[in-house]
Protein backbone atom coordinates (compact mmCIF):
# COMPACT_ATOMS: atom_id res chain seq x y z
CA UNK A 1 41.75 -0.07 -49.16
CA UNK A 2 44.84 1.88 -49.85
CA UNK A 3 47.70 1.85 -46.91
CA UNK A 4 47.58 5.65 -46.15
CA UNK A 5 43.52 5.21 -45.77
CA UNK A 6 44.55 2.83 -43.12
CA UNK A 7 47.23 4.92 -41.34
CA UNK A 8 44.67 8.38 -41.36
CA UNK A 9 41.74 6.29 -39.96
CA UNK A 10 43.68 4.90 -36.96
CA UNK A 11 45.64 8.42 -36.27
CA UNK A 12 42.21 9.88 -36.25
CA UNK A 13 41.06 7.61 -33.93
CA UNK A 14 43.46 8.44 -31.70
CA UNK A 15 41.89 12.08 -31.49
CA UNK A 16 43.92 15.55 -32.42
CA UNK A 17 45.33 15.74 -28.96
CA UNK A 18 49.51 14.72 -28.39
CA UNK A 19 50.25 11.44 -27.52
CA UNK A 20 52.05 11.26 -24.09
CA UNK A 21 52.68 8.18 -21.27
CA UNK A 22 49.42 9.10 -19.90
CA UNK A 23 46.66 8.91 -23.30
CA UNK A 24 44.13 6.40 -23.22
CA UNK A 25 41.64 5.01 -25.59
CA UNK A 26 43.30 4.38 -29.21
CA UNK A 27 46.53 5.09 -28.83
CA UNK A 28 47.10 2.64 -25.75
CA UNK A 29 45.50 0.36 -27.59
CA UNK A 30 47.86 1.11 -30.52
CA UNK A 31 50.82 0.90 -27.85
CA UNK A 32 50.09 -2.77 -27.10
CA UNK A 33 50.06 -3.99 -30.66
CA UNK A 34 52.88 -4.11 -32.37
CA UNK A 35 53.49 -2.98 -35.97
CA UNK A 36 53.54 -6.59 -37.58
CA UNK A 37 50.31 -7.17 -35.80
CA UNK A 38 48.42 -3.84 -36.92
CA UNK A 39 49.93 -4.90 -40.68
CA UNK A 40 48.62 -8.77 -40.65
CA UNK A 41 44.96 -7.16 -39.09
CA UNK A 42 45.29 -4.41 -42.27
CA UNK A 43 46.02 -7.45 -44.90
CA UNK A 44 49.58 -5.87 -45.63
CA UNK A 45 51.68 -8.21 -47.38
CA UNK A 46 54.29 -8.81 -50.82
CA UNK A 47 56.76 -6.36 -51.23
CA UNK A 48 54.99 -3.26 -49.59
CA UNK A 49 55.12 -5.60 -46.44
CA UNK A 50 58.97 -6.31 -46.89
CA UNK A 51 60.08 -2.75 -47.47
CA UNK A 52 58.05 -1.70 -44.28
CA UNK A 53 59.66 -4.52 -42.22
CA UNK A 54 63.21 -4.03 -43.39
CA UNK A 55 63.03 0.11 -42.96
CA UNK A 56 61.64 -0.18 -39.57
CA UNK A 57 64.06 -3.13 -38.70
CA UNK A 58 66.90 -0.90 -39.40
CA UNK A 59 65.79 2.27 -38.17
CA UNK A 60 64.81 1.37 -34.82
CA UNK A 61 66.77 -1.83 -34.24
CA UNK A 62 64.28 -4.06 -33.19
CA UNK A 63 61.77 -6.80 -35.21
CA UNK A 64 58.35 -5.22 -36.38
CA UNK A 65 56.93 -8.06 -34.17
CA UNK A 66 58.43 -5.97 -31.26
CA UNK A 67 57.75 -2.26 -32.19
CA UNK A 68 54.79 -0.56 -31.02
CA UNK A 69 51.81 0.04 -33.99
CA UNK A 70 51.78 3.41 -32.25
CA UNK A 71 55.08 4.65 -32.78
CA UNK A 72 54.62 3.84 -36.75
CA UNK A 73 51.60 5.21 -36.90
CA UNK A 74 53.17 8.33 -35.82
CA UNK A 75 56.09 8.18 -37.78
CA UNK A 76 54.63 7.78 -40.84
CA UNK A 77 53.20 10.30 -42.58
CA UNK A 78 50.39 8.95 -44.91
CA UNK A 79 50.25 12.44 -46.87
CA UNK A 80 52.23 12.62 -50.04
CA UNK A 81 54.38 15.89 -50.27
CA UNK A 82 56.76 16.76 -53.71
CA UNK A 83 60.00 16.76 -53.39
CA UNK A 84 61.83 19.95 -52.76
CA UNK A 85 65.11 21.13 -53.90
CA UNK A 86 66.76 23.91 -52.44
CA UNK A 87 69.90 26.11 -53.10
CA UNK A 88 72.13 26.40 -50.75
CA UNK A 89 71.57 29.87 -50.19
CA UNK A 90 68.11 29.08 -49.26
CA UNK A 91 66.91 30.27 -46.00
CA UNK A 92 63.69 28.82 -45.58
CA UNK A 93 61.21 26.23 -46.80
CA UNK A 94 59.32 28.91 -48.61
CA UNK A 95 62.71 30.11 -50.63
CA UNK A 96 62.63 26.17 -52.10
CA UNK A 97 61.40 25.35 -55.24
CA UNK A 98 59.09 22.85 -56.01
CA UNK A 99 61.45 20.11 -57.77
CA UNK A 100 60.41 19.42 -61.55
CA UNK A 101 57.96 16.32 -62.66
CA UNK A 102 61.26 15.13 -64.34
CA UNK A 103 63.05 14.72 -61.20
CA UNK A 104 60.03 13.83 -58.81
CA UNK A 105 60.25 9.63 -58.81
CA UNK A 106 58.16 7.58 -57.05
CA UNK A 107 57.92 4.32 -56.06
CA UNK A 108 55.22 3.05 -57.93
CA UNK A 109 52.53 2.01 -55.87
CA UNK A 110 54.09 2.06 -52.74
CA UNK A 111 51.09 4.50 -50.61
CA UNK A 112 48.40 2.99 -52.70
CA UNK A 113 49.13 -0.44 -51.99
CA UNK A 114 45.80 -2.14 -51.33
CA UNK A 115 45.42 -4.21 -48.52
CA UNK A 116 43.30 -7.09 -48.24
């Protein structure tokens, strides 16, 4: 089952209301795992595994064995959106264009890497 799958099925678990200090249910659940635990129950691994480790690693400043699943599964948006490119005179999103297929690169694979 693809990553994102993953990701959508435990935020919707977690209900459409904000997470704060006080929710129950899922997301404390999700608060006392951390992220390298949610990814080894999931069946992340290989290189999809590594990039997720090293980006969190570095953004945060602590191990993935010591980050809360809940705070990536919030982060992370599992919907794919194009790439914009705006002009500088651009005053809002809807002024952007939509950047060409030409320019739009992804990482192959990377959102509908399969866990086990």
């Amino acid at each position: 089952m693809p990553v994102a799958v993953r990701i959508t099925a435990a935020r919707a678990r977690m209900g459409p209301d904000d997470v704060t200090y006080r929710s129950v249910g899922a997301a404390q659940e999700l608060d006392r795992q951390s992220i390298a635990e949610w990814l080894d129950r999931i069946g992340v691994s290989g290189w999809f595994r590594e990039l997720l480790d090293v980006a969190f690693t570095t953004e945060f400043g602590q191990e993935i064995d010591r980050q809360s699943a809940l705070n990536f599964l919030t982060t992370i948006d599992p919907v794919a959106q194009p790439f914009r490119r705006c002009t500088a005179r651009a005053t809002s999103a809807s002024t952007c264009a939509v950047a060409t297929t030409s320019s739009r690169r992804r990482w192959p694979g990377a959102w509908t890497a399969r866990s086990k």
